[in-house]
C-alpha atoms as a PDB file:
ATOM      1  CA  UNK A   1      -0.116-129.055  27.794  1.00  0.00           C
ATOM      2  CA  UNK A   2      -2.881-127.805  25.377  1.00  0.00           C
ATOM      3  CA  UNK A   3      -2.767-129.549  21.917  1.00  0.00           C
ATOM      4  CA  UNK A   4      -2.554-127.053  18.660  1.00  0.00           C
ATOM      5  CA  UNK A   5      -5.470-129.004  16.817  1.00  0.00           C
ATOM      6  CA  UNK A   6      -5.409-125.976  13.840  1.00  0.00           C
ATOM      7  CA  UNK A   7      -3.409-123.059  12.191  1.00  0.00           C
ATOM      8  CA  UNK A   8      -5.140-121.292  10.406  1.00  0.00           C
ATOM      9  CA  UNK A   9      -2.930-118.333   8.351  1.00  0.00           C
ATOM     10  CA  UNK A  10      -4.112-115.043   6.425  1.00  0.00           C
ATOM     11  CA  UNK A  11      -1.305-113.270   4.277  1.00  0.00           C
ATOM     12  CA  UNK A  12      -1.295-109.421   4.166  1.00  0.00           C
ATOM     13  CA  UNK A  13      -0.907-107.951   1.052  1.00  0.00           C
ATOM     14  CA  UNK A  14       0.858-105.152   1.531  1.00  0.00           C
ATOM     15  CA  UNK A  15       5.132-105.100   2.165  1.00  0.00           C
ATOM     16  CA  UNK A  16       5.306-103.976   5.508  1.00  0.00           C
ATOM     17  CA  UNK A  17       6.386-105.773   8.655  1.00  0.00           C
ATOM     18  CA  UNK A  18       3.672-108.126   9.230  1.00  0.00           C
ATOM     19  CA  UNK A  19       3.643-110.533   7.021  1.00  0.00           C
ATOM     20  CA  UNK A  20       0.375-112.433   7.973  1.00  0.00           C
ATOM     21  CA  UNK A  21      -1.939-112.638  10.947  1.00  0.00           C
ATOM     22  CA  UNK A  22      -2.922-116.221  12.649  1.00  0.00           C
ATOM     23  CA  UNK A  23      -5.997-118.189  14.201  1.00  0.00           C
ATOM     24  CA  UNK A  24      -4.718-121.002  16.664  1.00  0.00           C
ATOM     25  CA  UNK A  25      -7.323-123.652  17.801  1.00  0.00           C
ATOM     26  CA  UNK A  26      -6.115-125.536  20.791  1.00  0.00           C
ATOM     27  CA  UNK A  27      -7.926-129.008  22.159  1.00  0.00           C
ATOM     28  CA  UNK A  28     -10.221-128.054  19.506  1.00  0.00           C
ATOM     29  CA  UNK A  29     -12.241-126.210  22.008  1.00  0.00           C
ATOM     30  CA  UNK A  30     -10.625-123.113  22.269  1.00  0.00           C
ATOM     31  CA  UNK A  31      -9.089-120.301  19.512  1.00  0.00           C
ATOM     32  CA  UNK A  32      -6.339-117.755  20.102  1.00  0.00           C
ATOM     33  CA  UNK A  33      -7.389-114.761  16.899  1.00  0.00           C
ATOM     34  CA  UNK A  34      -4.488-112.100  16.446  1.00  0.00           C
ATOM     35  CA  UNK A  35      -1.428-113.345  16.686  1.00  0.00           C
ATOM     36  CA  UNK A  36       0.968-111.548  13.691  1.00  0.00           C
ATOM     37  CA  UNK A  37       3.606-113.585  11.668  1.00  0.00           C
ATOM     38  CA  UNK A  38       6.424-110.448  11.743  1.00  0.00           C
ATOM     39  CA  UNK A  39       9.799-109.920   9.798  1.00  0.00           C
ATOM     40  CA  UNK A  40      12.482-108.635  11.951  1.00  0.00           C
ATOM     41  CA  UNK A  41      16.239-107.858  11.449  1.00  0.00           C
ATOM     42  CA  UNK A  42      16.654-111.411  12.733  1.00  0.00           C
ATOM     43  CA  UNK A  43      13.967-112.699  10.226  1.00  0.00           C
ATOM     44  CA  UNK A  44      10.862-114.171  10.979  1.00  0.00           C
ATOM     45  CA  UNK A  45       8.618-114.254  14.608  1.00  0.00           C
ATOM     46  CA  UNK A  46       5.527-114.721  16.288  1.00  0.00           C
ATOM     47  CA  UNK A  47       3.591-111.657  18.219  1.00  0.00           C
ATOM     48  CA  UNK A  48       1.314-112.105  20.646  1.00  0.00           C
ATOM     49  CA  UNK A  49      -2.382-110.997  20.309  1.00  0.00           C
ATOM     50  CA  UNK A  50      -2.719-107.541  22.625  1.00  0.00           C
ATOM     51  CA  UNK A  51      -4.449-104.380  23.053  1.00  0.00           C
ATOM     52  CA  UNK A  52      -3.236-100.864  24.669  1.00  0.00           C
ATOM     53  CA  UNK A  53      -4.159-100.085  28.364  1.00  0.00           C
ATOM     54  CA  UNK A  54      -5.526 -97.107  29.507  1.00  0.00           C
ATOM     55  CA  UNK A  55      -1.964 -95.840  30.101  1.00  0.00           C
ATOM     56  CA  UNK A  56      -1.259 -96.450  26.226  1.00  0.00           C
ATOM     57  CA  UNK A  57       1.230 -99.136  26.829  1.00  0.00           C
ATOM     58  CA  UNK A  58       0.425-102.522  24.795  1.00  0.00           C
ATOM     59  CA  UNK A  59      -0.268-105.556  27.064  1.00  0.00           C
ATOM     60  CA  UNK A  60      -0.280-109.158  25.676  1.00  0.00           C
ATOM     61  CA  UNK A  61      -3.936-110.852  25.972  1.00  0.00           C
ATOM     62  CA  UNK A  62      -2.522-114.245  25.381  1.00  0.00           C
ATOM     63  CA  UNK A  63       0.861-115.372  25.962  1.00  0.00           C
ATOM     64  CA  UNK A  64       2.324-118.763  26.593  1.00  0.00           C
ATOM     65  CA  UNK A  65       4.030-119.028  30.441  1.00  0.00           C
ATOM     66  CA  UNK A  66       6.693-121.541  29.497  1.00  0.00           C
ATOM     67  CA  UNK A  67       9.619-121.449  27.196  1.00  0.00           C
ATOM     68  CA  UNK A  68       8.243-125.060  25.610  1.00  0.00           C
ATOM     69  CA  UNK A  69       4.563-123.589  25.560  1.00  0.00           C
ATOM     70  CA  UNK A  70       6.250-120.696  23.707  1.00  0.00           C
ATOM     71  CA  UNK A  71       7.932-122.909  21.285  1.00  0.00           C
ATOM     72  CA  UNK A  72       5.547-124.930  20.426  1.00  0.00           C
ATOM     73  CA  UNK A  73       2.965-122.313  19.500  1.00  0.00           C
ATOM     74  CA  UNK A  74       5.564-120.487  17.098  1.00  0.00           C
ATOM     75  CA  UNK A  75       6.945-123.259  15.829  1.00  0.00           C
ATOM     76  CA  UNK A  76       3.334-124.233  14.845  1.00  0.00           C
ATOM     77  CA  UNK A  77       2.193-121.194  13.525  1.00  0.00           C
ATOM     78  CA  UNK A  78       5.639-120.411  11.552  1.00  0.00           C
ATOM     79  CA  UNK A  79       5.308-123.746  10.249  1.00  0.00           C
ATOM     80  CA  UNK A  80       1.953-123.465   8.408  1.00  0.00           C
ATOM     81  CA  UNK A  81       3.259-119.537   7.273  1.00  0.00           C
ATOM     82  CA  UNK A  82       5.718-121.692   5.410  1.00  0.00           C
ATOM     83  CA  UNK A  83       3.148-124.101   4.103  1.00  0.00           C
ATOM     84  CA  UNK A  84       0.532-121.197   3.219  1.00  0.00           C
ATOM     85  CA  UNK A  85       1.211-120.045  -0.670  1.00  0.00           C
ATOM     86  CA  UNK A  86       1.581-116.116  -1.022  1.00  0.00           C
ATOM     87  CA  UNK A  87      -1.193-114.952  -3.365  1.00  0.00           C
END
């Protein structure tokens, strides 16, 4: 499995649902731009990066295939969203 070499974590200002938006580097060799730190009823999650198809329904462009891929990469990138100070 890929190692997360870098989080990298940029806060929205405004109050709505997305709280921040996230850069993950993995191996050092490759970077996943666009996942969103969200707030949900159940508190806080990771969404994918996607884009609408030509049907208008949104389709991930990155997603991990494995539960422990999937963990790992949110548990990372909620992890430095903790660390990273609100301005």
């Amino acid at each position: 499995m890929a190692e997360i070499t870098e989080v990298r974590i940029f806060r929205t200002r405004e109050g709505g649902v997305v709280k921040a938006y996230a850069s993950v580097t993995l191996d050092g060799e490759f970077v996943i731009r666009g996942l969103k730190v969200l707030e949900g009823e159940n508190g806080l999650w990771v969404g994918m990066p996607g884009r609408k198809d030509r049907n208008g329904e949104f389709r991930d462009t990155f997603h991990p295939i494995t539960r422990e891929a999937r963990e790992k990469l949110v548990s990372a990138v909620l992890e430095e969203f903790d660390r990273t100070p609100a301005e």
